[in-house]
Protein backbone atom coordinates (compact mmCIF):
# COMPACT_ATOMS: atom_id res chain seq x y z
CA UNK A 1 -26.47 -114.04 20.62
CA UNK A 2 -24.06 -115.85 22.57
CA UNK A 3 -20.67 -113.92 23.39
CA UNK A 4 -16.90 -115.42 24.27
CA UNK A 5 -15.98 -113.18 26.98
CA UNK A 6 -12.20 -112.68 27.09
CA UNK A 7 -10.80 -110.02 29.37
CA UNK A 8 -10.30 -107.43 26.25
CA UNK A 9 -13.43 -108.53 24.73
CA UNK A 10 -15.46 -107.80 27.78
CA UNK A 11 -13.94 -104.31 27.57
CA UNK A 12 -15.50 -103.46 23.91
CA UNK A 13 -19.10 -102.58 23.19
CA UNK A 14 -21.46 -105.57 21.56
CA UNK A 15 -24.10 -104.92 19.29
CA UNK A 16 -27.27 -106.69 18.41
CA UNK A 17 -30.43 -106.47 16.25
CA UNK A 18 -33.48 -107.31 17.90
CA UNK A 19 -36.72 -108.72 15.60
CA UNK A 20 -39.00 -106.43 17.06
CA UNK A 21 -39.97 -103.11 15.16
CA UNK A 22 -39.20 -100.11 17.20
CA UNK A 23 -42.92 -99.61 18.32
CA UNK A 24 -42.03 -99.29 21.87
CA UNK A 25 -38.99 -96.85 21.54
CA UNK A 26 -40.99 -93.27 22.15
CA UNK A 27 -38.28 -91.53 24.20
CA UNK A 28 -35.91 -89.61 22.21
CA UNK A 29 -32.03 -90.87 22.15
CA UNK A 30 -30.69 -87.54 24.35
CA UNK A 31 -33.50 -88.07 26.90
CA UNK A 32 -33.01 -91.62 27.76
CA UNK A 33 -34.80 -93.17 30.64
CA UNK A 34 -37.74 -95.62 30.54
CA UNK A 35 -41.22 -94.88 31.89
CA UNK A 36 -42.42 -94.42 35.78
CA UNK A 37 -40.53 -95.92 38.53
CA UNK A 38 -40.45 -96.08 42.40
CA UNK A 39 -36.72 -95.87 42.69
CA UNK A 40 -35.65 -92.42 43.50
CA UNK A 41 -32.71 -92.95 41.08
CA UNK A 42 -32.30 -91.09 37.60
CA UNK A 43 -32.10 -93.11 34.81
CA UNK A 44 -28.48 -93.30 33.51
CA UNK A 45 -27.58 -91.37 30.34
CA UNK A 46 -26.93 -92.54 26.82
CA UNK A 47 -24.05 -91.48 24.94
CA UNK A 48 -24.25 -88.78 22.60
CA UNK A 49 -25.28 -88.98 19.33
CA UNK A 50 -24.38 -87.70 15.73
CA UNK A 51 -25.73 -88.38 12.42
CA UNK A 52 -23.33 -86.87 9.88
CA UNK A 53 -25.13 -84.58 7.58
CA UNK A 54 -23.43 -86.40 3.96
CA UNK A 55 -24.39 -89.89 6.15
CA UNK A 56 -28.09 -88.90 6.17
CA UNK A 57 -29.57 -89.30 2.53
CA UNK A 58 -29.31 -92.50 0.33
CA UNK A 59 -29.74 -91.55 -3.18
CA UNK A 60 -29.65 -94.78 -4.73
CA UNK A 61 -29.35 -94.31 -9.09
CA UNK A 62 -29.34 -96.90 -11.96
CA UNK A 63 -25.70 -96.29 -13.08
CA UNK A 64 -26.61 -93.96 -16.79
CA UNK A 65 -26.81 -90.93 -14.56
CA UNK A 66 -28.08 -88.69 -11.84
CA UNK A 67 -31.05 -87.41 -12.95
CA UNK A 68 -34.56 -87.45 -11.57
CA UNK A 69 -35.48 -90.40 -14.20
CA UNK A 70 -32.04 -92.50 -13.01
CA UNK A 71 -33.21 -92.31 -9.53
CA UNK A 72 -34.41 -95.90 -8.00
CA UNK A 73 -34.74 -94.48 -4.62
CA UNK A 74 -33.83 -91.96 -2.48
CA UNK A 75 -34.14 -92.67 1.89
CA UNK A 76 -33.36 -89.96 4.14
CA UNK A 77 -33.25 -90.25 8.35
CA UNK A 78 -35.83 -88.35 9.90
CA UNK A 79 -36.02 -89.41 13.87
CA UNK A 80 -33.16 -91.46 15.86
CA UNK A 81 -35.34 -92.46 19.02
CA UNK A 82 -33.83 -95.16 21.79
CA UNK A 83 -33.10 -95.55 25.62
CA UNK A 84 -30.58 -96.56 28.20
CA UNK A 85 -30.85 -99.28 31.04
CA UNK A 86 -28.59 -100.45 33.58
CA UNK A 87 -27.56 -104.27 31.72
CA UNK A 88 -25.96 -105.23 35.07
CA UNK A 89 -23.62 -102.85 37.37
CA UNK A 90 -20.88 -102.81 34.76
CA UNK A 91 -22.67 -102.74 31.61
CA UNK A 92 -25.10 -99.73 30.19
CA UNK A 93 -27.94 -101.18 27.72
CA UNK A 94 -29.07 -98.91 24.97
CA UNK A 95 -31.45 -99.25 22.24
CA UNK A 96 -31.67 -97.69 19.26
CA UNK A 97 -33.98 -97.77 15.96
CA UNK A 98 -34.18 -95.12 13.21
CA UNK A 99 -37.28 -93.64 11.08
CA UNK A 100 -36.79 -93.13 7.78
CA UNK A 101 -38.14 -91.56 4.95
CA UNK A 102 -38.30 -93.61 1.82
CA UNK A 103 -39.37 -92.48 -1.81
CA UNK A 104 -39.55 -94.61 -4.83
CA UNK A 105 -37.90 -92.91 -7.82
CA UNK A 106 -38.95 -93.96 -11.83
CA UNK A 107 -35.79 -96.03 -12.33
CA UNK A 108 -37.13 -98.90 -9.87
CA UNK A 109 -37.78 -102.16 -11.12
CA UNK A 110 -37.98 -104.04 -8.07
CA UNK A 111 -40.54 -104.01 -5.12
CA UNK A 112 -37.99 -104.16 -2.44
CA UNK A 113 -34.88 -102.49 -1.49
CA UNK A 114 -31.97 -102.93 0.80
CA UNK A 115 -31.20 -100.34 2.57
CA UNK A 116 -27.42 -100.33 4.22
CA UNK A 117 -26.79 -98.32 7.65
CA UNK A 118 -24.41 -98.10 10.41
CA UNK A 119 -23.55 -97.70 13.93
CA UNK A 120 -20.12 -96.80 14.62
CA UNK A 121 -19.47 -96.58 18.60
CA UNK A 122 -16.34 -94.25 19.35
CA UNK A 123 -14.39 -94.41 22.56
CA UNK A 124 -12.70 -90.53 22.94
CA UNK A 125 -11.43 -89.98 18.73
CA UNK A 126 -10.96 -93.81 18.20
CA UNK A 127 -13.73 -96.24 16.70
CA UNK A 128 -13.98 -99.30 18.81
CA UNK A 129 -16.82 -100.94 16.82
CA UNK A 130 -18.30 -100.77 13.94
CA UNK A 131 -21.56 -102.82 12.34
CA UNK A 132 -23.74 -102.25 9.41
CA UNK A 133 -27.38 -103.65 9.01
CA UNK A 134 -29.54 -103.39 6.44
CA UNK A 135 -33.07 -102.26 6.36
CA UNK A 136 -35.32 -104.10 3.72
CA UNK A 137 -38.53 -102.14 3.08
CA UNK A 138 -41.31 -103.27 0.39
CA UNK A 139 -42.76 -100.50 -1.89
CA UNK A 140 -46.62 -100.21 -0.86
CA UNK A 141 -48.02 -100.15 -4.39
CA UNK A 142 -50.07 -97.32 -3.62
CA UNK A 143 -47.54 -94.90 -2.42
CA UNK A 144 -44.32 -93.28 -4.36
CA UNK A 145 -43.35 -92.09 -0.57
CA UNK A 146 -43.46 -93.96 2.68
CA UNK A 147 -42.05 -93.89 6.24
CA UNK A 148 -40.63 -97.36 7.83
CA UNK A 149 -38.48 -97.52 10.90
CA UNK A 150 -35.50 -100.13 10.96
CA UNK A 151 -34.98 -103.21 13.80
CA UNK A 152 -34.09 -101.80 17.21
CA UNK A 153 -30.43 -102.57 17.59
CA UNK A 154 -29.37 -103.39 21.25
CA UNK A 155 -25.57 -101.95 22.28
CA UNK A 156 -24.12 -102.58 25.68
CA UNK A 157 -21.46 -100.63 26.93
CA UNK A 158 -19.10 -101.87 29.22
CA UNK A 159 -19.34 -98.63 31.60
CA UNK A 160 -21.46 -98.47 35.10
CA UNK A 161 -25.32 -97.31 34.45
CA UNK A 162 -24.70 -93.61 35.29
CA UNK A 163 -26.64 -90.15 35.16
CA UNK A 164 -23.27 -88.40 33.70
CA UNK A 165 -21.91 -88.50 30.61
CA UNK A 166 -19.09 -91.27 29.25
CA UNK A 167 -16.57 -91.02 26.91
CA UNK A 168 -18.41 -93.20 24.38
CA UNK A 169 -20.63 -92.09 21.97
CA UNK A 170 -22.51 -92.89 18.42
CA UNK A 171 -22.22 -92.25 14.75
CA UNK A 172 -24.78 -93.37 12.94
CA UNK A 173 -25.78 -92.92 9.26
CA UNK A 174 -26.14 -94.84 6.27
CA UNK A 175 -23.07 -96.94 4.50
CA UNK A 176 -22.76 -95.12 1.32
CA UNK A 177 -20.43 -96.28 -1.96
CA UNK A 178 -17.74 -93.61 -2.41
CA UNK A 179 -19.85 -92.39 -4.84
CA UNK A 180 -23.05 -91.77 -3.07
CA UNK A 181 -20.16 -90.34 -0.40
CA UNK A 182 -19.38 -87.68 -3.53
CA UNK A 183 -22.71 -87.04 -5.04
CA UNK A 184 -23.85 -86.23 -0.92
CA UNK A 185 -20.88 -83.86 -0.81
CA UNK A 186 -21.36 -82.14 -4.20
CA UNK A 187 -24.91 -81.47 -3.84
CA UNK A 188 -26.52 -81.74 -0.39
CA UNK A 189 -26.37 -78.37 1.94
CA UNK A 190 -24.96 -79.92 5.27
CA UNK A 191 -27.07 -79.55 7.79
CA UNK A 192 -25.67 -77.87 11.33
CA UNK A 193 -26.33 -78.35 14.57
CA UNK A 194 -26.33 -76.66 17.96
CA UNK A 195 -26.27 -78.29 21.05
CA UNK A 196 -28.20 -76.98 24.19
């Protein structure tokens, strides 16, 4: 994807979708680094990352109610796996793809869905990007419950490839209506987590 590179424009993150699944993507996000090299160097590390727990389920209903027969579908994130690259001196590659969960509820009436989600990168407490994709998946017409895993999605960050951590880091979850926002409030238990 071709880029106009103004001085402030060079300064912001980009963000990409690559056609490939997310086959090759086996380290996890907080471990970054890629494979064996001769280089005595470490590989540099990739921002931190937060799913927010009402961001993490997609409940997805036919609009008479929220019961288990108005349910279409209903996708939660399992696994965030990527890795981090030096992109050039200046510039810190990382890719990311999520797994998700995906369950077919009795309302459907369609053999595909759209599924929206989001990567917000944040710079310190301010947002300096923000793009939502959308991850189509196919019912298999044997199973009521499936896992798929979404595009990898390429961001470079204009910081120098290091092994110490950068002011930048990820949100990522899916784009919910204000009222899958609400119902996600109401009646999911949020999750919490503990860093190490």
């Amino acid at each position: 994807m071709p880029y106009v590179f103004t001085r402030l424009r060079s300064l912001l993150p980009r963000v990409t979708a690559s056609g490939a699944l997310a086959m090759g993507l086996m380290t996890a996000l907080t471990g970054c680094g890629g494979g064996e090299t001769t280089s005595t160097e470490f590989a540099p590390a990739c921002p931190v990352t937060h799913i927010p727990s009402e961001a993490a389920d997609y409940y997805l209903y036919n609009g008479k109610g929220t019961s288990f027969g108005d349910l279409i579908a209903r996708a939660s994130i399992v696994k965030l796996e990527g890795e981090c690259s030096a992109g050039g001196p200046k510039d810190l590659k990382t890719r990311v793809a999520l797994h998700i969960t995906v369950e077919r509820g009795p309302a459907s009436t369609t053999e595909t869905l759209n599924i929206p989600w989001f990567i917000a990168v944040l710079h310190g407490d301010r947002i300096v990007n923000k793009h939502i994709f959308r991850h189509t998946v196919t019912f298999p017409a044997n199973l009521a419950t499936f896992d798929t895993i979404s595009k990898i999605i390429t961001i470079d960050l204009p910081i120098p490839p290091r092994n110490v951590d950068s002011d930048y880091r990820f949100e990522v979850g899916f784009q919910l209506s204000p009222h899958q926002l609400e119902y996600n409030q109401i009646h999911l238990k949020h999750a919490t987590y503990q860093a190490y």
